[in-house]
N, C-alpha and C. Protein backbone atom coordinates (compact mmCIF):
# COMPACT_ATOMS: atom_id res chain seq x y z
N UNK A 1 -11.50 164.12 97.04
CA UNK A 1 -10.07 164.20 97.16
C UNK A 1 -9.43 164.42 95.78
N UNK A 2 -9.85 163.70 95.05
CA UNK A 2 -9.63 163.96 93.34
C UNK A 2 -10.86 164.26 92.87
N UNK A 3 -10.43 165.32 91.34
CA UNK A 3 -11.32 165.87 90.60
C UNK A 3 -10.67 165.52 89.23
N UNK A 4 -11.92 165.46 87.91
CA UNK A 4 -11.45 165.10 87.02
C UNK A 4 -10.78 166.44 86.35
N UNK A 5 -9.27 166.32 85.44
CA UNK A 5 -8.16 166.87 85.07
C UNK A 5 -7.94 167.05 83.79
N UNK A 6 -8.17 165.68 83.58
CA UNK A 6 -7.72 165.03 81.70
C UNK A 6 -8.12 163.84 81.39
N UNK A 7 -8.24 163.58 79.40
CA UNK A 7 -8.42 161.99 79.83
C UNK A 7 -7.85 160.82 80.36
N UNK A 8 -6.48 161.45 81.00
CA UNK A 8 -5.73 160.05 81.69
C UNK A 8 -5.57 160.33 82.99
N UNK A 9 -5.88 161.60 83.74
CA UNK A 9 -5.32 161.73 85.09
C UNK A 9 -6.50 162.21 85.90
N UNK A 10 -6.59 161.84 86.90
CA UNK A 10 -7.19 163.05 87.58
C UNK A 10 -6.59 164.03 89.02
N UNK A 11 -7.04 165.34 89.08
CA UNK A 11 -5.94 165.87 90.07
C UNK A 11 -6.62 166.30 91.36
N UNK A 12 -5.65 166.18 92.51
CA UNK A 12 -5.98 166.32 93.76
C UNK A 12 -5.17 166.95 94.18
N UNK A 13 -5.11 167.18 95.56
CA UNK A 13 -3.87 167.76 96.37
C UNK A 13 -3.52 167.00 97.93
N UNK A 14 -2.94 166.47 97.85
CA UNK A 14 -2.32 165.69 99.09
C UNK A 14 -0.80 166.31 100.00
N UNK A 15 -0.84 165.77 101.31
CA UNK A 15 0.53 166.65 101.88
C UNK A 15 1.54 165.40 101.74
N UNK A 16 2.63 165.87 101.11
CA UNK A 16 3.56 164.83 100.58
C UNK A 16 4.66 164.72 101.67
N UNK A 17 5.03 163.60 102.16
CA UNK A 17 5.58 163.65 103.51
C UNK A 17 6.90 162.50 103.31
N UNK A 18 8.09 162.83 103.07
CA UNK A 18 8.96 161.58 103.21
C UNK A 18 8.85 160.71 104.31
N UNK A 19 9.46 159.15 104.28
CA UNK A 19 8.86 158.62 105.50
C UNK A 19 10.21 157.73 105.01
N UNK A 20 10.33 156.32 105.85
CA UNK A 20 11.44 155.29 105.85
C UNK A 20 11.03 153.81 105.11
N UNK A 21 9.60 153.89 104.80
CA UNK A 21 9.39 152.75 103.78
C UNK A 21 10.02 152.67 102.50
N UNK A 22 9.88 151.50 101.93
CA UNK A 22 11.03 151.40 100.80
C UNK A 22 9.69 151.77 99.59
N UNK A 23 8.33 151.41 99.74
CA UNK A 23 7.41 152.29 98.52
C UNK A 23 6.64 152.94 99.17
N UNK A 24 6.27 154.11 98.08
CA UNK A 24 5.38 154.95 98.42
C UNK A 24 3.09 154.50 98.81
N UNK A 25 3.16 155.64 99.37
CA UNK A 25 2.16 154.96 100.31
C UNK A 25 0.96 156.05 100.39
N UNK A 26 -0.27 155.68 101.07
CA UNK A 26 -1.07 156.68 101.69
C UNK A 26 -2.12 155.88 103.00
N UNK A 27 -2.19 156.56 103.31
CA UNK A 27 -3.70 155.70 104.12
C UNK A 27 -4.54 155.02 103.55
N UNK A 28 -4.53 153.46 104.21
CA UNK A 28 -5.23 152.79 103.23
C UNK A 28 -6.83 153.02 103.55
N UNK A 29 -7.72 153.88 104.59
CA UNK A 29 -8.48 154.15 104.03
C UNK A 29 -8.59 154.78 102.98
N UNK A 30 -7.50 155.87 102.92
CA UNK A 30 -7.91 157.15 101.55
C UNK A 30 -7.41 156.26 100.70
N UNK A 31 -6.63 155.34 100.20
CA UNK A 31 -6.79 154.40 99.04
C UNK A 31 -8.26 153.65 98.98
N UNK A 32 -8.36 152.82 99.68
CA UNK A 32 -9.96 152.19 99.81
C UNK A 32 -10.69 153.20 98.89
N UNK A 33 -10.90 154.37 99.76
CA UNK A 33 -11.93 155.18 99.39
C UNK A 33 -11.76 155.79 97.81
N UNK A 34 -10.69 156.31 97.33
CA UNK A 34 -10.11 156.45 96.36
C UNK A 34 -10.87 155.54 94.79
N UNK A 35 -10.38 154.02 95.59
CA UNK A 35 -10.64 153.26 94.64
C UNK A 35 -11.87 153.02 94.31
N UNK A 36 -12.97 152.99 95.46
CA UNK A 36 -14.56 152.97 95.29
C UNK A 36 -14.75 154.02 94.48
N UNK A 37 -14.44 155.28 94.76
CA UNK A 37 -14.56 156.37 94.58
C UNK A 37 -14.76 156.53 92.66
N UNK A 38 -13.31 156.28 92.64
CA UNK A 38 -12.74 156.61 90.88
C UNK A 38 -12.47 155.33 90.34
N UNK A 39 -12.58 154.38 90.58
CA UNK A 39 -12.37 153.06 90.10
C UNK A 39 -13.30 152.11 89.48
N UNK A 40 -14.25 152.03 90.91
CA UNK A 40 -15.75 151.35 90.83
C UNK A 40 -16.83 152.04 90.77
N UNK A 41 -17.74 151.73 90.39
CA UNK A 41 -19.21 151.75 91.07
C UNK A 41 -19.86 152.46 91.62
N UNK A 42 -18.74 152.90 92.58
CA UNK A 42 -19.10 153.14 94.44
C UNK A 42 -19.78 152.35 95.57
N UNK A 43 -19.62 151.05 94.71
CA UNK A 43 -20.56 150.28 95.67
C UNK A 43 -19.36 148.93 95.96
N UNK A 44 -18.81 148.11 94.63
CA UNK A 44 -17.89 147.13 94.70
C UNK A 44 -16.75 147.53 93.42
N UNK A 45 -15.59 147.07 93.68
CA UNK A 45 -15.10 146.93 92.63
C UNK A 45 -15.19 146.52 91.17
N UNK A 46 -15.25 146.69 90.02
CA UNK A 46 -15.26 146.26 88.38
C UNK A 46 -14.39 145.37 88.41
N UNK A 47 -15.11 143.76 88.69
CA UNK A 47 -14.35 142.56 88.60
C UNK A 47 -13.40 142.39 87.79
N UNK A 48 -13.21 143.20 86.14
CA UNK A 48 -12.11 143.16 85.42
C UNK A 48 -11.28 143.74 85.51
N UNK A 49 -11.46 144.76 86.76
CA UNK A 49 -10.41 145.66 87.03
C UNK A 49 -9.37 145.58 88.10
N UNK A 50 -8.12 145.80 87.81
CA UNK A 50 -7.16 144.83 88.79
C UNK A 50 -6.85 146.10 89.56
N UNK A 51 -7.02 147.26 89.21
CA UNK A 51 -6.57 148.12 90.04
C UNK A 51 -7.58 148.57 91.29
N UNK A 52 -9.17 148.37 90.50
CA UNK A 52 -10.35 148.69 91.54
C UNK A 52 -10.28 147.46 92.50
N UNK A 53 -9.57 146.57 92.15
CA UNK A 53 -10.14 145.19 93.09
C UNK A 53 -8.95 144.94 93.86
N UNK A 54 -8.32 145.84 93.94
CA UNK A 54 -6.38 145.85 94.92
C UNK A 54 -5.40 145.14 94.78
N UNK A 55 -5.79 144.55 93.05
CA UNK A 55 -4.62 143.76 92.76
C UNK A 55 -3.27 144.28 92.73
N UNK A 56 -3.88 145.86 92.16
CA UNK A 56 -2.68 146.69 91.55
C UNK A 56 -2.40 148.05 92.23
N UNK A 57 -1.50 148.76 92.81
CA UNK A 57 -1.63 149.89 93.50
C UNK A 57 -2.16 151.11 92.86
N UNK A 58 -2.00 151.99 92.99
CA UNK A 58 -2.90 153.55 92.18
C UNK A 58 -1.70 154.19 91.93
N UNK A 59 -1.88 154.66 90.74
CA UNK A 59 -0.35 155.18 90.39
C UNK A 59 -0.56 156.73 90.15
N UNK A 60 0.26 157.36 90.72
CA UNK A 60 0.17 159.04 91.44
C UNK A 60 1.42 159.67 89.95
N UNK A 61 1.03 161.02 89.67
CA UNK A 61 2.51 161.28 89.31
C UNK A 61 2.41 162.29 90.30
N UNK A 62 3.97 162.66 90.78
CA UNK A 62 4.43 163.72 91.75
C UNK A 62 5.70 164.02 90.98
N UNK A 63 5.31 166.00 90.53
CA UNK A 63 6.70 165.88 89.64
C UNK A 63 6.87 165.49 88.34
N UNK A 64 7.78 164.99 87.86
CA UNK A 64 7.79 163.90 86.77
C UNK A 64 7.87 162.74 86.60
N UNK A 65 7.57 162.26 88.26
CA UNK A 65 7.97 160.78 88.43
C UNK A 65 6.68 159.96 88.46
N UNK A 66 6.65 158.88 88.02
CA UNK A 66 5.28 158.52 88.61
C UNK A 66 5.34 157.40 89.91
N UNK A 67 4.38 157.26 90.69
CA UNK A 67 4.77 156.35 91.51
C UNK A 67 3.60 155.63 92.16
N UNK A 68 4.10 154.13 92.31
CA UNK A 68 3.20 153.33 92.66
C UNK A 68 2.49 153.18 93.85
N UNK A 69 1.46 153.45 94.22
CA UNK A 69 1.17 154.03 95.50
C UNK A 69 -0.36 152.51 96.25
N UNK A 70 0.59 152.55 97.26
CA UNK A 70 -0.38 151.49 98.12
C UNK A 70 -0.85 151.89 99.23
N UNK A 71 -1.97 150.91 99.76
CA UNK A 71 -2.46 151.62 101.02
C UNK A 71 -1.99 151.07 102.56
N UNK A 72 -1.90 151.75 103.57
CA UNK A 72 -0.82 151.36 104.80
C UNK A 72 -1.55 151.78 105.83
N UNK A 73 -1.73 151.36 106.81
CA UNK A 73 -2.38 151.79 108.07
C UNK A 73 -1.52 153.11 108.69
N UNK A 74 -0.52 152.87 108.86
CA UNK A 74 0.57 154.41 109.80
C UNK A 74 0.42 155.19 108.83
N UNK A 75 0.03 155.66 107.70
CA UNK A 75 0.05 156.85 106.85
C UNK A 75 -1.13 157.49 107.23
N UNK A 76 -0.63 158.93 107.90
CA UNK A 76 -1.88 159.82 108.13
C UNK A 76 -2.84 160.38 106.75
N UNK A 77 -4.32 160.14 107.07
CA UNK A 77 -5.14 160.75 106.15
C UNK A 77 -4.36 162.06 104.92
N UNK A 78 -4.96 161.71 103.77
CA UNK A 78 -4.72 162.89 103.17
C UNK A 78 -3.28 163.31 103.13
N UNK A 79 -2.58 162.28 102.91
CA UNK A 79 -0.90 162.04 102.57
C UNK A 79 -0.48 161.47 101.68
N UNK A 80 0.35 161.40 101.12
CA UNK A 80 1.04 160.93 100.10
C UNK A 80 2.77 160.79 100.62
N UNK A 81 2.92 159.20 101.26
CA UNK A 81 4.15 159.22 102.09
C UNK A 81 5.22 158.38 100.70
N UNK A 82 6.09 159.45 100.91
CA UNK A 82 7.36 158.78 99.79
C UNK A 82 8.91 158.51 100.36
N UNK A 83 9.05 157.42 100.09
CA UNK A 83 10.72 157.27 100.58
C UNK A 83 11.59 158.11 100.43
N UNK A 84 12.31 158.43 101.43
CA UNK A 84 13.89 159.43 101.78
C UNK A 84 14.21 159.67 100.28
N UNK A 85 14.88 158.18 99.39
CA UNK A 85 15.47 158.84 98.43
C UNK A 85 14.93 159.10 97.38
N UNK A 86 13.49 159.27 97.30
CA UNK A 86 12.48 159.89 96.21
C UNK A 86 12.54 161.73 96.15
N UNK A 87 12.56 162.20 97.75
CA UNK A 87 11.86 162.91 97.81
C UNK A 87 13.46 164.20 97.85
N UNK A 88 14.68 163.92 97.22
CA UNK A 88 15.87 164.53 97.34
C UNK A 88 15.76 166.17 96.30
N UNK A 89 14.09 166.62 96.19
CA UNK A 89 14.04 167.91 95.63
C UNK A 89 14.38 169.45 96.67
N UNK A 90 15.13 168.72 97.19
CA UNK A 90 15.22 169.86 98.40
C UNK A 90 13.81 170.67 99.30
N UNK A 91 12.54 169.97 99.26
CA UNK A 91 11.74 171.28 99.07
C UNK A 91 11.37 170.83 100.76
N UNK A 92 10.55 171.74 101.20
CA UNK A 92 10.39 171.80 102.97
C UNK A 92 8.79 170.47 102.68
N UNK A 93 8.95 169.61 104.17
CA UNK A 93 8.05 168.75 104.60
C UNK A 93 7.18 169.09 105.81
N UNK A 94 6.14 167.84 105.72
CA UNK A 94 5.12 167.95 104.65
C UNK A 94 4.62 169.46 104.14
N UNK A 95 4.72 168.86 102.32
CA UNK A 95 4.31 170.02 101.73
C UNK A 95 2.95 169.82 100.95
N UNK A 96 2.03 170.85 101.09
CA UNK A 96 0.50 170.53 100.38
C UNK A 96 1.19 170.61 98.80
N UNK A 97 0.97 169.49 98.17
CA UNK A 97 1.29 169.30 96.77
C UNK A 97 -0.31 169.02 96.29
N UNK A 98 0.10 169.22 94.24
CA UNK A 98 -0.91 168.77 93.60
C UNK A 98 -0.29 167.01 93.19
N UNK A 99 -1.34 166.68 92.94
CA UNK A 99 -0.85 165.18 92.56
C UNK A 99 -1.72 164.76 91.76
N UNK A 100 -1.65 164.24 90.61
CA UNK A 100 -2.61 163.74 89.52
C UNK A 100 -2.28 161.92 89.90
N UNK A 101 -3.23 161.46 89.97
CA UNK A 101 -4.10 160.23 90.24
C UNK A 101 -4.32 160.04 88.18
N UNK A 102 -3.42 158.37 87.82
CA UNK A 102 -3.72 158.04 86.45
C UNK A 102 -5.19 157.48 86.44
N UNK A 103 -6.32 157.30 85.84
CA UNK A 103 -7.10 156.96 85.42
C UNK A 103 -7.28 155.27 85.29
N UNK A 104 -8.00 154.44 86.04
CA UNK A 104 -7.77 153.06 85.36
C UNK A 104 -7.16 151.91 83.86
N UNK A 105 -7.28 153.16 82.74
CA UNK A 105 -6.85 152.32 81.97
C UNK A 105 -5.23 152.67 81.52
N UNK A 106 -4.96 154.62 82.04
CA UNK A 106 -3.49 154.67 81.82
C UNK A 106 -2.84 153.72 83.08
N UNK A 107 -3.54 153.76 84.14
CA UNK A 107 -2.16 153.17 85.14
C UNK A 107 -2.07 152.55 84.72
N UNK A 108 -2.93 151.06 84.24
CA UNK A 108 -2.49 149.78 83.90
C UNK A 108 -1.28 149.73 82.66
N UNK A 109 -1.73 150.88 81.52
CA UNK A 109 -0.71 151.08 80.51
C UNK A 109 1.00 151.30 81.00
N UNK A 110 1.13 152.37 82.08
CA UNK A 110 2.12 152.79 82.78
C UNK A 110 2.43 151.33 83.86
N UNK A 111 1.54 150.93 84.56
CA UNK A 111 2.52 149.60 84.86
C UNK A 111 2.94 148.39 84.31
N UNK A 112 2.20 148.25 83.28
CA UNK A 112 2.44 147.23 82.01
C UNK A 112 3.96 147.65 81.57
N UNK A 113 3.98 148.81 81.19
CA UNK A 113 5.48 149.06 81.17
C UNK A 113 6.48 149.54 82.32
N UNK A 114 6.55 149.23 83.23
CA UNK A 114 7.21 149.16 84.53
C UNK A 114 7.57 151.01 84.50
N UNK A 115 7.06 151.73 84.53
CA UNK A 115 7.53 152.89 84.67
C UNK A 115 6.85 153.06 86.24
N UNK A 116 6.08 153.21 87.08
CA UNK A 116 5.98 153.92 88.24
C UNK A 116 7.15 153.31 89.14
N UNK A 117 7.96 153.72 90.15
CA UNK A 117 8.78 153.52 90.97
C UNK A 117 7.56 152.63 92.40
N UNK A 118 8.39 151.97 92.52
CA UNK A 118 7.29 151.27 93.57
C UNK A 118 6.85 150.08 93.70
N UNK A 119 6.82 149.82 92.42
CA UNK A 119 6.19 148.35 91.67
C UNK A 119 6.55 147.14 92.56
């Protein structure tokens, strides 16, 4: 779903879908999987890691925004669901977007300083 990009991001493409939750979201399998995936191991989470172990959500940028992204059962596979007033770029829904996925040690940097929307 993600491929590596840079040293802080990595990029994928997800269909970005406004929805009525107040944070942004995806299927929490494709988070689960996500996090095994690029986080851990592939087997368990990196006990020091708060983001592999679901302390902390996965932080997406879409755009120039970044945003804090958790996992939800009603979010269809392979989505990236963002609240009404995130998504006010005029552009047509769901749209196949790119989306860069931060790397374990920038997200934590980026939520240490409260920048993703979502938090």
């Amino acid at each position: 779903m993600f491929e590596q990009f840079s040293g802080g991001y990595y990029l994928g493409r997800l269909y970005v879908e406004p929805y009525e939750g107040d944070r942004p979201a995806m299927s929490r399998l494709d988070h689960e999987q996500v996090t095994r995936q690029l986080y851990a191991d592939g087997t368990t989470p990196a006990p020091s890691d708060p983001i592999a172990d679901g302390q902390r959500p996965l932080v997406m940028k879409l755009g120039a925004r970044h945003l804090a992204v958790r996992g939800r059962d009603e979010v269809p596979e392979r989505t990236l669901a963002v609240p009404f007033d995130l998504t006010d770029d005029g552009g047509t829904y769901p749209d196949l977007r790119e989306v860069l996925l931060a790397k374990a040690p920038h997200a934590e940097q980026l939520i240490e300083l409260g920048a993703p929307v979502g938090i």
